[in-house]
Protein backbone atom coordinates (compact mmCIF):
# COMPACT_ATOMS: atom_id res chain seq x y z
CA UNK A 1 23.03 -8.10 9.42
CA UNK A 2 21.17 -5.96 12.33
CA UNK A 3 22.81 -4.49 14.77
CA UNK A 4 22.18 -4.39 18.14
CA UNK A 5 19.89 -1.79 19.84
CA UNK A 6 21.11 -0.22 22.81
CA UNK A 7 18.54 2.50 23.69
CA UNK A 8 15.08 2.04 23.85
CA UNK A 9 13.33 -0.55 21.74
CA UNK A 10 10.14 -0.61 20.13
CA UNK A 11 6.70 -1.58 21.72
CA UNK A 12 4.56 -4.63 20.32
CA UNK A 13 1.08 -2.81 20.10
CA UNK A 14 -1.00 -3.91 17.21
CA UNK A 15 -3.35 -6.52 17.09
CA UNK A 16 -4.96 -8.21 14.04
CA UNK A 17 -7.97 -5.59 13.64
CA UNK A 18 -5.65 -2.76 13.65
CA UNK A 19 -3.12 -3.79 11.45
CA UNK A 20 -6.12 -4.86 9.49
CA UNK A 21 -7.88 -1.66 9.10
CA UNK A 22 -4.01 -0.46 8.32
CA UNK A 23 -3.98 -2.55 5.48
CA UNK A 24 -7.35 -1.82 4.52
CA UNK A 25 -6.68 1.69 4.63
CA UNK A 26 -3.88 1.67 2.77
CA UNK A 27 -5.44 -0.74 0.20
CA UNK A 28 -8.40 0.89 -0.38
CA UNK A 29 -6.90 4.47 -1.55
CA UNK A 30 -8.45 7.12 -3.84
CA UNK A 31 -8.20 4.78 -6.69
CA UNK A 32 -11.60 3.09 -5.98
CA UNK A 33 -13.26 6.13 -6.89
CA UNK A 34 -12.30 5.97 -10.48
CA UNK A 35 -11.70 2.64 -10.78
CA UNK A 36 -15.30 1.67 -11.88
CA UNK A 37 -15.50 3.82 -14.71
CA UNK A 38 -12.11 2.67 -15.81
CA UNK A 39 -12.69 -0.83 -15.78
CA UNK A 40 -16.39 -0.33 -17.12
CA UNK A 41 -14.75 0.91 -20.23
CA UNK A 42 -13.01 -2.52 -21.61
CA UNK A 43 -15.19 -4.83 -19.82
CA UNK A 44 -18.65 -3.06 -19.68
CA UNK A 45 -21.05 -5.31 -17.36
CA UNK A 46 -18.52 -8.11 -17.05
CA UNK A 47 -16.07 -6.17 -15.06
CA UNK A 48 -16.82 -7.75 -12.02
CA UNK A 49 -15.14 -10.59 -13.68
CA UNK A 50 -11.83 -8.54 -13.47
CA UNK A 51 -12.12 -7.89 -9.81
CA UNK A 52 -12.49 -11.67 -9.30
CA UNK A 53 -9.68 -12.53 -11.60
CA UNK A 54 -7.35 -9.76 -9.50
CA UNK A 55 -8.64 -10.88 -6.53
CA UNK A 56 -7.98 -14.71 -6.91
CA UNK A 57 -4.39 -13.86 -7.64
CA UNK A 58 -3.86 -11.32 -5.06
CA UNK A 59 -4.98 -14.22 -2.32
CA UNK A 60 -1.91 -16.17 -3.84
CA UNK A 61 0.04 -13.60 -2.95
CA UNK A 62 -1.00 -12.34 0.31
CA UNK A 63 -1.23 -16.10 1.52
CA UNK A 64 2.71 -16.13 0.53
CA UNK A 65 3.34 -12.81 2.39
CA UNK A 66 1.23 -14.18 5.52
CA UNK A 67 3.21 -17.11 5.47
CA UNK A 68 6.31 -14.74 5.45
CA UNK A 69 5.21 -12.39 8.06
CA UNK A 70 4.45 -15.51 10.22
CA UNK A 71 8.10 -16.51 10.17
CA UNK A 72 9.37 -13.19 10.15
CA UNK A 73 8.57 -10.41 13.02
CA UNK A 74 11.09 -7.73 12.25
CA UNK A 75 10.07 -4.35 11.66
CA UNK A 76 10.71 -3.92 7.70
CA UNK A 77 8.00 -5.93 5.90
CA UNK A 78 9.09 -7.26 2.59
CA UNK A 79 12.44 -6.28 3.17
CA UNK A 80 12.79 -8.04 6.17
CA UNK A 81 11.06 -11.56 4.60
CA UNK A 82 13.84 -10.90 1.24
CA UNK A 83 16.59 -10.13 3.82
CA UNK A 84 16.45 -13.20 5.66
CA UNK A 85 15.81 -15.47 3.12
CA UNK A 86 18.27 -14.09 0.45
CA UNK A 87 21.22 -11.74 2.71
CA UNK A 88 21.15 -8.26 3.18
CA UNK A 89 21.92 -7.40 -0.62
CA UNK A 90 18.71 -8.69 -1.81
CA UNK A 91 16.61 -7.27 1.04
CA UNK A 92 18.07 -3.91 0.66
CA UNK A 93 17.55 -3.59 -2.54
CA UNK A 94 13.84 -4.88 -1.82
CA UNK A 95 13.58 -2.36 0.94
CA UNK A 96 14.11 0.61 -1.28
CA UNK A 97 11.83 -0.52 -3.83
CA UNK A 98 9.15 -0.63 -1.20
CA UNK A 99 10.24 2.78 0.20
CA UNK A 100 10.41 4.60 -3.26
CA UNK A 101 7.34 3.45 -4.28
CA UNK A 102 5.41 4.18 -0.88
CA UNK A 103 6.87 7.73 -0.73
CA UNK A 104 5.84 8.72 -4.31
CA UNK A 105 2.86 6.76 -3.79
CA UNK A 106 2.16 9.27 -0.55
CA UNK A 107 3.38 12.19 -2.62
CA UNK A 108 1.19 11.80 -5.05
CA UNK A 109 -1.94 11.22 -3.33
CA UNK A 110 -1.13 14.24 -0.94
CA UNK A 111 -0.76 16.46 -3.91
CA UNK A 112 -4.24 15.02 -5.48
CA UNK A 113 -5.64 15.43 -1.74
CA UNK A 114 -4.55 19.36 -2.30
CA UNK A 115 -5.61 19.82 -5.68
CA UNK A 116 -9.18 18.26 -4.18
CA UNK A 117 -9.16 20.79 -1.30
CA UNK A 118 -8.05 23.93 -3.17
CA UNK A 119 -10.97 23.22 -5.94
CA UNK A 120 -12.93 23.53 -2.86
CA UNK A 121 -11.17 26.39 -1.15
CA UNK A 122 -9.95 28.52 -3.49
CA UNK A 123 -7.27 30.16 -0.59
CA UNK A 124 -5.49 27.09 -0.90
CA UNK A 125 -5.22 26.83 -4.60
CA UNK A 126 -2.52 29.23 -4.56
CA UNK A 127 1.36 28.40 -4.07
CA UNK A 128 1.71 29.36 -0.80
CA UNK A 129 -1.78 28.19 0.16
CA UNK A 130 -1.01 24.68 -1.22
CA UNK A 131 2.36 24.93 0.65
CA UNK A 132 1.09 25.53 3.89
CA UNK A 133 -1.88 22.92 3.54
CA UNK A 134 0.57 20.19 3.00
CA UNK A 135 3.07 20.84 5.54
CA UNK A 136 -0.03 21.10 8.07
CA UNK A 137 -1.19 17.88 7.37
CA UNK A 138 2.12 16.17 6.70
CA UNK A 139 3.47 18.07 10.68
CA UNK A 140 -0.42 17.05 12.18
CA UNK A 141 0.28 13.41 11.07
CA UNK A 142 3.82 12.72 12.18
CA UNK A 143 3.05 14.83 15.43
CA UNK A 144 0.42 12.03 16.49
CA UNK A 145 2.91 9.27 14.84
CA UNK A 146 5.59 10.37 17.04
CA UNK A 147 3.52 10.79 20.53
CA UNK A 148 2.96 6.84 19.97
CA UNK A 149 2.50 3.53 17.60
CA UNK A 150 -0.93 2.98 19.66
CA UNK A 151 -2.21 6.65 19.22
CA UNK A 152 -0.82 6.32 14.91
CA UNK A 153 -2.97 2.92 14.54
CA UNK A 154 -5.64 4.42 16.20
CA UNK A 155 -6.05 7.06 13.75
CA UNK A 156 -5.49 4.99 10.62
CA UNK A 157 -8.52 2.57 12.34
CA UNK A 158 -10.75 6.06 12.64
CA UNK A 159 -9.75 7.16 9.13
CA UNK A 160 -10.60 3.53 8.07
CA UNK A 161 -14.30 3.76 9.59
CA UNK A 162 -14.45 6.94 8.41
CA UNK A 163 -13.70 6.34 4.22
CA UNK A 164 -15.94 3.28 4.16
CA UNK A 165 -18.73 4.72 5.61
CA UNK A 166 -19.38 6.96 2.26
CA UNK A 167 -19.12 4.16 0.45
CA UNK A 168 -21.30 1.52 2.12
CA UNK A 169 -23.49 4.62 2.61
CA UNK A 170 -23.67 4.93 -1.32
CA UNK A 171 -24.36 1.07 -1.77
CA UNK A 172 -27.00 0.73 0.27
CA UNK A 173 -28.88 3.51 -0.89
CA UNK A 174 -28.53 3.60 -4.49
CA UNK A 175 -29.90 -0.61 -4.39
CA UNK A 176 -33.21 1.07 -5.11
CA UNK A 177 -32.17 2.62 -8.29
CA UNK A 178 -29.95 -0.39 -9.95
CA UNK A 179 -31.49 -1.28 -13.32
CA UNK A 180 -30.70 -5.40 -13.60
CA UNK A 181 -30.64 -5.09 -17.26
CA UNK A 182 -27.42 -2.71 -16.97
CA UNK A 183 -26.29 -5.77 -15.19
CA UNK A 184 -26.73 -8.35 -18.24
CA UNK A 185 -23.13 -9.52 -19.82
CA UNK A 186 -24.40 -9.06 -23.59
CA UNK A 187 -21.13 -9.94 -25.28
CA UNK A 188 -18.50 -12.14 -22.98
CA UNK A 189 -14.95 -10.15 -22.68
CA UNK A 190 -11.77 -11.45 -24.63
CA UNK A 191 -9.07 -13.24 -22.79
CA UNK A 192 -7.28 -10.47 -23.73
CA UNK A 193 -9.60 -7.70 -22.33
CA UNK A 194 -9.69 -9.34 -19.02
CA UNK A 195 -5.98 -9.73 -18.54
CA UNK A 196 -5.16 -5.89 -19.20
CA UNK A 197 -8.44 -5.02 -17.11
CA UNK A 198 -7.26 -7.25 -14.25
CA UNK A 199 -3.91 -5.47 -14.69
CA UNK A 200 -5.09 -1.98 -13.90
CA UNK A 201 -6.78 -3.41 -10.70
CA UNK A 202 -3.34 -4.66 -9.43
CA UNK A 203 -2.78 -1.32 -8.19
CA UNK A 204 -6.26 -1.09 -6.84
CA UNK A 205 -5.35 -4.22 -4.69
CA UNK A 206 -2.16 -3.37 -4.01
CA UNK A 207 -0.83 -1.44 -0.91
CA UNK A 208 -0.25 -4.43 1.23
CA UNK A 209 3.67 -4.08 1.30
CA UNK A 210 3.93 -0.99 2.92
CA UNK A 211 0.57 -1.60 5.47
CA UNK A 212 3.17 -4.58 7.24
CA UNK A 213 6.21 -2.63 7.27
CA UNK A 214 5.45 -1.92 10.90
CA UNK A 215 5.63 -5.91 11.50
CA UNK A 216 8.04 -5.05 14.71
CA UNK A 217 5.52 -3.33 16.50
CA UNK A 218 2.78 -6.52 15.94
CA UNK A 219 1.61 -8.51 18.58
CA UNK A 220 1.97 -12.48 18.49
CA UNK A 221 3.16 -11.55 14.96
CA UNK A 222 2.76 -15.29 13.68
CA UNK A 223 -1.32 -15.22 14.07
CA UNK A 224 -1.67 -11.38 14.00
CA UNK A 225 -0.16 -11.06 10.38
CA UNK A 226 -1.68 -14.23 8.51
CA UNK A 227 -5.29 -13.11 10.38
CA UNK A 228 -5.16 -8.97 9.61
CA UNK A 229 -4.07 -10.10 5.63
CA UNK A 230 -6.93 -12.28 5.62
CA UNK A 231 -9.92 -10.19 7.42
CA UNK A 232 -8.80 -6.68 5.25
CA UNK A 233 -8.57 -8.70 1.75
CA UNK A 234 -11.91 -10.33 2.19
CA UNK A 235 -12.86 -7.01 2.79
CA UNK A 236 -11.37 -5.40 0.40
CA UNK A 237 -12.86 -7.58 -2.23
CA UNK A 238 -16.49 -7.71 -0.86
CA UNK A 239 -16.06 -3.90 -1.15
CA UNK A 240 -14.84 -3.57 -4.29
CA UNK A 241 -17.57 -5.72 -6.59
CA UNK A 242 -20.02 -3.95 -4.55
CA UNK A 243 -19.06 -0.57 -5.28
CA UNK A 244 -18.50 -1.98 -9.29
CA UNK A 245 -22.26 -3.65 -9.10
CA UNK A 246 -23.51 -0.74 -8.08
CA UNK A 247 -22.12 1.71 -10.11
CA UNK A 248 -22.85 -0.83 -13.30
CA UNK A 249 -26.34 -0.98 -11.97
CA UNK A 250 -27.28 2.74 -11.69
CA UNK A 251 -25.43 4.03 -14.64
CA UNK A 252 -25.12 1.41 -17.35
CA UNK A 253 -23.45 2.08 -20.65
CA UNK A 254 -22.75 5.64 -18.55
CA UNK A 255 -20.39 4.68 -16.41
CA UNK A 256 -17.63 3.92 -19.09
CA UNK A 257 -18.41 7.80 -20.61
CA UNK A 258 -14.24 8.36 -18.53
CA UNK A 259 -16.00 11.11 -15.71
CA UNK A 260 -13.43 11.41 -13.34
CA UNK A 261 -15.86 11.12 -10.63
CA UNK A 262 -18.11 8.01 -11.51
CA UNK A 263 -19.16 7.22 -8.33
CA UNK A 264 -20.40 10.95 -7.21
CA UNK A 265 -22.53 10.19 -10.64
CA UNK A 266 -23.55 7.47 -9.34
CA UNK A 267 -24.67 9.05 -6.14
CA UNK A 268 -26.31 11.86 -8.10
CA UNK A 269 -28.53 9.67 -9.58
CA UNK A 270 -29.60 7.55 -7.02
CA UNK A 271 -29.44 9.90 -4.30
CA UNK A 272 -29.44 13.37 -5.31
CA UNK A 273 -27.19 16.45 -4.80
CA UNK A 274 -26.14 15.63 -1.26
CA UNK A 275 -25.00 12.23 -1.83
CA UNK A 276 -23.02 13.65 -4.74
CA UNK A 277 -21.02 16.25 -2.34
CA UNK A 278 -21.17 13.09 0.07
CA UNK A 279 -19.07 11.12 -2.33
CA UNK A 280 -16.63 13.75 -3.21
CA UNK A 281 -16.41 14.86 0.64
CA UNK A 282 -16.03 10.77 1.37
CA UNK A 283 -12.96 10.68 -1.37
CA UNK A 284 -11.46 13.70 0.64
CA UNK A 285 -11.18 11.74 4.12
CA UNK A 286 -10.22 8.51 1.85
CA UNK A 287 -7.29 10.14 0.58
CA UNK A 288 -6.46 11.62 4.49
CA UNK A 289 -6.61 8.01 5.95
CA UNK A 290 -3.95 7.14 3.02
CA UNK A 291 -1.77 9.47 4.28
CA UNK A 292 -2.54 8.79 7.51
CA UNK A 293 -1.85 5.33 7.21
CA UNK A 294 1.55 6.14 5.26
CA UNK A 295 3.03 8.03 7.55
CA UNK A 296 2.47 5.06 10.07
CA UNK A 297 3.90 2.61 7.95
CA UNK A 298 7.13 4.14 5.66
CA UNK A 299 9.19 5.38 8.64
CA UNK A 300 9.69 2.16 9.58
CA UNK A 301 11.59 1.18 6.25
CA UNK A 302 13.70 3.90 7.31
CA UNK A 303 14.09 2.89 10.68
CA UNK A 304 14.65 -0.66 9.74
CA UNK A 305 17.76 0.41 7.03
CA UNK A 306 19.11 2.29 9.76
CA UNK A 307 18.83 -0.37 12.14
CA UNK A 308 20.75 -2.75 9.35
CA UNK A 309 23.18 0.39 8.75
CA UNK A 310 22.10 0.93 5.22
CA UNK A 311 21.43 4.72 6.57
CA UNK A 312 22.79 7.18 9.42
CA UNK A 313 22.19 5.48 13.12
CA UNK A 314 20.16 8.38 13.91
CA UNK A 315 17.01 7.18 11.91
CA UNK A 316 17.70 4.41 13.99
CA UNK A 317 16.45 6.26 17.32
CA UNK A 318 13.55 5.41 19.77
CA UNK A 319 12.40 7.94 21.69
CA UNK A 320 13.08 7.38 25.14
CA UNK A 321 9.49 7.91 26.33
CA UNK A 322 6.92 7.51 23.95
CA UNK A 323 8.96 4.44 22.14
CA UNK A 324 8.67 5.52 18.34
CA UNK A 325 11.31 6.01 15.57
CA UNK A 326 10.51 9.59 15.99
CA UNK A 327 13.71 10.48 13.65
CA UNK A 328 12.32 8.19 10.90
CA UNK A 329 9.10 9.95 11.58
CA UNK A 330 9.96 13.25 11.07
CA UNK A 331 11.88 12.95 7.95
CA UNK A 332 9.75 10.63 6.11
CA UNK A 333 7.50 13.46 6.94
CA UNK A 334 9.31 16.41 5.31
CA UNK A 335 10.32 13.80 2.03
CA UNK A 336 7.07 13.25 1.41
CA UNK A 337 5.76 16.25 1.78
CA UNK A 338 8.20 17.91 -0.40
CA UNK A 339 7.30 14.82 -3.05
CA UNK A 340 3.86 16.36 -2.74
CA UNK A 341 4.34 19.90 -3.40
CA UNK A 342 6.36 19.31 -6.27
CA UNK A 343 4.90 16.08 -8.18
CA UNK A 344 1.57 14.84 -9.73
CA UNK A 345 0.02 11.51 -9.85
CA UNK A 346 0.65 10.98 -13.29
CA UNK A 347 4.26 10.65 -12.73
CA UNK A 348 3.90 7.87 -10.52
CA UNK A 349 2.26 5.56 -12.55
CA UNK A 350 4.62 5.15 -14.95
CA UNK A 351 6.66 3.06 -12.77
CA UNK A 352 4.06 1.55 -10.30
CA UNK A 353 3.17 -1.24 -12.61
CA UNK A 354 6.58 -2.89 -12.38
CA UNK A 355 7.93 -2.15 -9.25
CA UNK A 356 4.82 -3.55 -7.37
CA UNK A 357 5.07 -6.97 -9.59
CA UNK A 358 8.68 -7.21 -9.07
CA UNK A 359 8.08 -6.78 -5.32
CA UNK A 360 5.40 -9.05 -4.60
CA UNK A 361 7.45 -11.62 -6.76
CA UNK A 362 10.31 -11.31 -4.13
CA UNK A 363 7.92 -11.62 -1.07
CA UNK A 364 6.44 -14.91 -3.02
CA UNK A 365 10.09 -16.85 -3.52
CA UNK A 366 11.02 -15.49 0.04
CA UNK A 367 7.96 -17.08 1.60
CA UNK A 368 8.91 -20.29 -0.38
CA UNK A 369 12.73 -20.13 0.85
CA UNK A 370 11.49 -19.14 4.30
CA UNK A 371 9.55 -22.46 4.51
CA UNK A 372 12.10 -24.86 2.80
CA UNK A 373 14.25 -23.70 5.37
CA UNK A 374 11.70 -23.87 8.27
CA UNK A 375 12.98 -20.21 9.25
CA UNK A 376 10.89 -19.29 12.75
CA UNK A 377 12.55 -15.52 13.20
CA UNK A 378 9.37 -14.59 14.97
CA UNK A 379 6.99 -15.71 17.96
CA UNK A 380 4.59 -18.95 17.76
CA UNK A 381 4.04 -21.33 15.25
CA UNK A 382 4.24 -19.82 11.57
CA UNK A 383 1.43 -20.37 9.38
CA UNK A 384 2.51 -23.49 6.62
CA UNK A 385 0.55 -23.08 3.19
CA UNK A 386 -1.59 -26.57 2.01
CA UNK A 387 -0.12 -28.09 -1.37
CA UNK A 388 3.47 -27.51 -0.71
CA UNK A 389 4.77 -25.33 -3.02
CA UNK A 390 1.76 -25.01 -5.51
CA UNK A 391 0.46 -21.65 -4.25
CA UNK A 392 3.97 -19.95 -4.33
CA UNK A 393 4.39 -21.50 -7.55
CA UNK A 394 0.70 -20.26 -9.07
CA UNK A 395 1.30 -16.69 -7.33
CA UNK A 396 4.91 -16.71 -9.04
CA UNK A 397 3.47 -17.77 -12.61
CA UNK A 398 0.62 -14.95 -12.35
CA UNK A 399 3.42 -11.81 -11.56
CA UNK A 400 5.29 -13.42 -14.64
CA UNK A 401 2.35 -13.25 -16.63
CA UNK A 402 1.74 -9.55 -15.83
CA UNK A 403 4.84 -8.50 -16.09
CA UNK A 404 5.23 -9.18 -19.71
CA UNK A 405 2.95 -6.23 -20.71
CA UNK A 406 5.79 -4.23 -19.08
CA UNK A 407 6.99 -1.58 -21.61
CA UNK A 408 10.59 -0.93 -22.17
CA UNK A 409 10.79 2.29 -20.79
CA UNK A 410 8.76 1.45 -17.35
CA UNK A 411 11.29 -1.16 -17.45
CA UNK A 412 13.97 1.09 -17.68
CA UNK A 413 12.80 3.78 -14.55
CA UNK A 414 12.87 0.29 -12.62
CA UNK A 415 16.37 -0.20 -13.74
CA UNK A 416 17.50 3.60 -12.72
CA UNK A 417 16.06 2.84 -9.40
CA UNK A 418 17.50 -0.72 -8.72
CA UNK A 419 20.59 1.21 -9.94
CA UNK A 420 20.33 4.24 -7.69
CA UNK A 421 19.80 1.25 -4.72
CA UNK A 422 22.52 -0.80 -5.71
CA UNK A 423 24.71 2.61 -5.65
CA UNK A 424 23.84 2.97 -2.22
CA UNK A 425 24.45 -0.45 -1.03
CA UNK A 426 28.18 -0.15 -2.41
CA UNK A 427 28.71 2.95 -0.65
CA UNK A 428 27.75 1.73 2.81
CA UNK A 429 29.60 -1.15 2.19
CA UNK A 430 32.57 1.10 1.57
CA UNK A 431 31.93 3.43 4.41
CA UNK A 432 31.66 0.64 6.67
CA UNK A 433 35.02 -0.89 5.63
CA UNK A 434 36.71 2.33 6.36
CA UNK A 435 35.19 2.77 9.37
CA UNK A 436 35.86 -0.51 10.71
CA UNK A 437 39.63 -0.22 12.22
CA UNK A 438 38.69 3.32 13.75
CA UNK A 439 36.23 1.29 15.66
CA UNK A 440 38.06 -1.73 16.63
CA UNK A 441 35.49 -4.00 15.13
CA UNK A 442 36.43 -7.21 13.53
C-alpha cells in the first residue's frame, strides 16, 4: 500500500533508552497525580492490588506490541502492525483511532496544562492570555520537532528526568512519615471492586500506542522496540505502587476524601509547604513533557497516512536538511492546539475507555497474525513470544473482559468515529480511482 518516497527519507535515530523515556513520558501523564486518591476510594489500602492486576495485563499486551514492533519497522505504530497483517482498510481505520485519540488526548492535557498555569498567573487566565500561552508552547515544541528527530527525543528524555524527579523526590522523603497501619488491608476488595478499579488504571498505563508511532525513525528496530517497552513498563509500574504506597502510607483513610491534588497533600504532610508547591510545580513540567512527547510522536501518524495516500502528499514531506516530516509537524501542531483552546478534559474521557481497548485488541491479533505468518518487515531477528499463542490469547481475553463495562453511548462516539474513518477511506479510494488515468498508472 506505501508508496514510494522520492525526496528525502527519514533518519533512524533512536535507541532503546530514548524511545524508552518516550514511552515513559507519554505513559506517565498528569493522571498519576490523581490517580491515588481515585483508586484509594474503592479499594482503600488494597489498591496496590489494582496496579498489579493492570499491570499484569498491560505486560500481555505490550509483550504482543513488542513482538509487533519487532517484525514491523515502519513509521506508524499500531497502524502499521494492523496494516500489514490485515490490508490497508483495517490499518487505516486503526491509524485514525490512534490519531484521534492522541490529539484529544494532547488537547486536553494542554488545556489542563493552561488552566494550571493561569491559576498561577492570573495574565494568562484570560482569553487572549490562554490563547497566546498555548500557541507559544504548541510553536516552541514543533519548532525543536522540526529542526530534528534527535534534538525532539532529546527533549522528551529531559522532560522525562525532569517529571520523575518530583516524584521520586516525594517518595523518598515522605518514607519517614508513612504510618504502616494505614497500610493494613482490613477488609479484602470484591472481585468486583478490583475489576472497575483496575479499569480506571488502564488509562493510567496506557499511552504506549502513540510513544511507537515514530517506529521509522528507531534504530535496529527489532531489539530497540521489544527492549524500550520493557525498561519504561517496569518502570512505570515500580513508579506507580510507589507513589500509591506512599500516598496510602502518609494519608490513610485521607487520601480517598476526592482532593484533586492528593499527592501535594501528601507532600504537605510529610514535607511541608515547599514540597507541596514542589508537587504542583512537578505536575506542571509532567504535563509539558506530555506534550512534548506528543508532538514527537502524532505527526508521524500523519506522515505515515500520507505516505499510504490516505491524506494530501504534502504531509508526506521530509525536509531536505534537517530530515523531519516538518509538514506533519506543523499541522499536528496548530490541530492540537486549537483542540486545546477550545476543549476540556472531561470531554475526552468519555470515549478513551473504548477506543484504547479496541486498539490494543487490534495490536494483540496483529502480533498473533504477524507471527503465524513469520512476517520480518523490519531489521534483525523479531522477538517470538514463549507458549505459542497463550499470551496473545490471555491479553485478547482481558480487553474482552474490560470492554463489557462499555456503556452504550461510549460505544456509540466509537461508532461516529470508526464511521467518520471509514468515510474517509471511501473517499480516497474514490479520489484515487479518478485520478488514476490522468496519471497513467495502472
Amino acid at each position: 500500500m506505501s508508496r514510494p518516497h522520492s525526496g528525502p527519507s527519514l533518519v533512524r535515530a533512536v535507541g532503546p533508552w530514548v524511545l524508552a523515556a518516550s514511552i515513559f513520558n507519554v505513559t506517565v501523564g498528569g493522571g498519576i497525580f490523581r490517580a491515588p486518591g481515585v483508586i484509594a476510594g474503592p479499594l482503600g489500602a488494597a489498591a496496590p492490588l489494582a496496579y498489579l492486576v493492570c499491570a499484569a495485563a498491560f505486560a500481555l499486551i505490550v509483550c504482543c506490541i513488542a513482538e509487533a514492533g519487532s517484525r514491523v519497522a515502519r513509521t506508524g505504530g499500531a497502524y502499521a502492525y494492523v496494516e500489514t497483517a490485515f490490508g490497508s482498510f483495517a490499518g487505516f481505520l486503526t491509524g485514525a483511532l490512534v490519531w484521534t485519540i492522541g490529539s484529544l488526548a494532547l488537547g486536553a492535557v494542554a488545556s489542563i496544562l493552561a488552566g494550571n498555569l493561569g491559576a498561577a498567573f492570573p495574565a494568562l487566565a484570560t482569553p487572549v492570555g490562554r490563547t497566546l500561552l498555548l500557541v507559544s508552547v504548541f510553536g516552541i515544541f514543533a519548532a525543536v520537532n522540526v529542526l530534528g528527530v534527535k534534538q525532539g527525543a532529546r527533549l522528551v528524555t529531559v522532560g522525562s528526568i525532569a517529571k520523575l524527579l518530583p516524584l521520586l523526590v516525594l517518595v523518598v522523603l515522605s518514607i519517614p512519615a508513612i504510618d504502616r497501619a494505614n497500610l493494613v488491608v482490613a477488609d479484602p476488595p470484591s472481585a468486583g471492586s478490583l475489576a472497575r478499579a483496575s479499569m480506571v488504571l488502564v488509562f493510567v498505563f496506557a499511552g504506549i500506542e502513540s510513544a511507537i508511532v515514530p517506529s521509522g525513525e528507531v534504530r535496529e528496530p527489532a531489539r530497540t522496540v521489544p527492549r524500550a517497552v520493557a525498561i519504561a513498563m517496569i518502570g512505570v509500574t515500580i513508579l506507580y505502587l510507589a507513589i500509591q504506597v506512599t500516598a496510602q502510607g502518609v494519608l490513610g483513610s485521607r487520601l480517598a476524601a476526592g482532593s484533586p491534588v492528593p499527592l501535594a497533600d501528601v507532600a504537605r504532610v510529610a514535607i511541608g509547604e515547599w514540597g507541596y508547591s514542589m508537587v504542583l510545580v512537578g505536575a506542571t513540567i509532567s504535563m509539558l513533557a506530555y506534550v512534548s512527547g506528543m508532538v514527537l510522536a502524532l505527526p508521524r501518524q500523519l506522515y505515515a497516512f500520507a505516505e499510504d495516500g490516505f491524506l494530501p502528499r504534502a504531509l508526506g514531506a521530509v525536509h531536505p536538511r534537517w530530515r523531519t516530516p516538518w509538514v506533519a509537524i506543523l499541522v499536528q501542531a496548530a490541530i492540537s492546539c486549537a483542540i486545546a483552546i477550545a476543549s476540556s478534559f472531561d470531554q475526552l474521557l468519555v470515549i478513551t475507555n473504548a477506543v484504547t481497548l479496541v486498539l490494543y485488541l487490534g495490536c494483540v491479533v496483529a502480533a498473533f497474525e504477524l507471527r503465524r505468518r513469520d512476517v520480518r518487515d523490519g531489521q534483525g531477528t523479531p522477538v517470538r513470544l514463549p507458549l505459542g499463542p497463550t499470551i496473545h490469547i490471555l491479553a485478547g481475553a482481558f480487553i474482552l473482559v474490560m470492554l463489557t463495562s462499555i456503556a452504550p453511548r461510549e460505544w456509540g462516539l466509537v461508532a461516529a468515529v470508526v464511521g467518520v474513518a471509514i468515510a474517509i477511506y471511501l473517499v480516497t479510494r474514490i479520489v484515487r480511482r479518478d485520478l488514476t488515468p490522468a496519471q497513467g498508472k495502472p
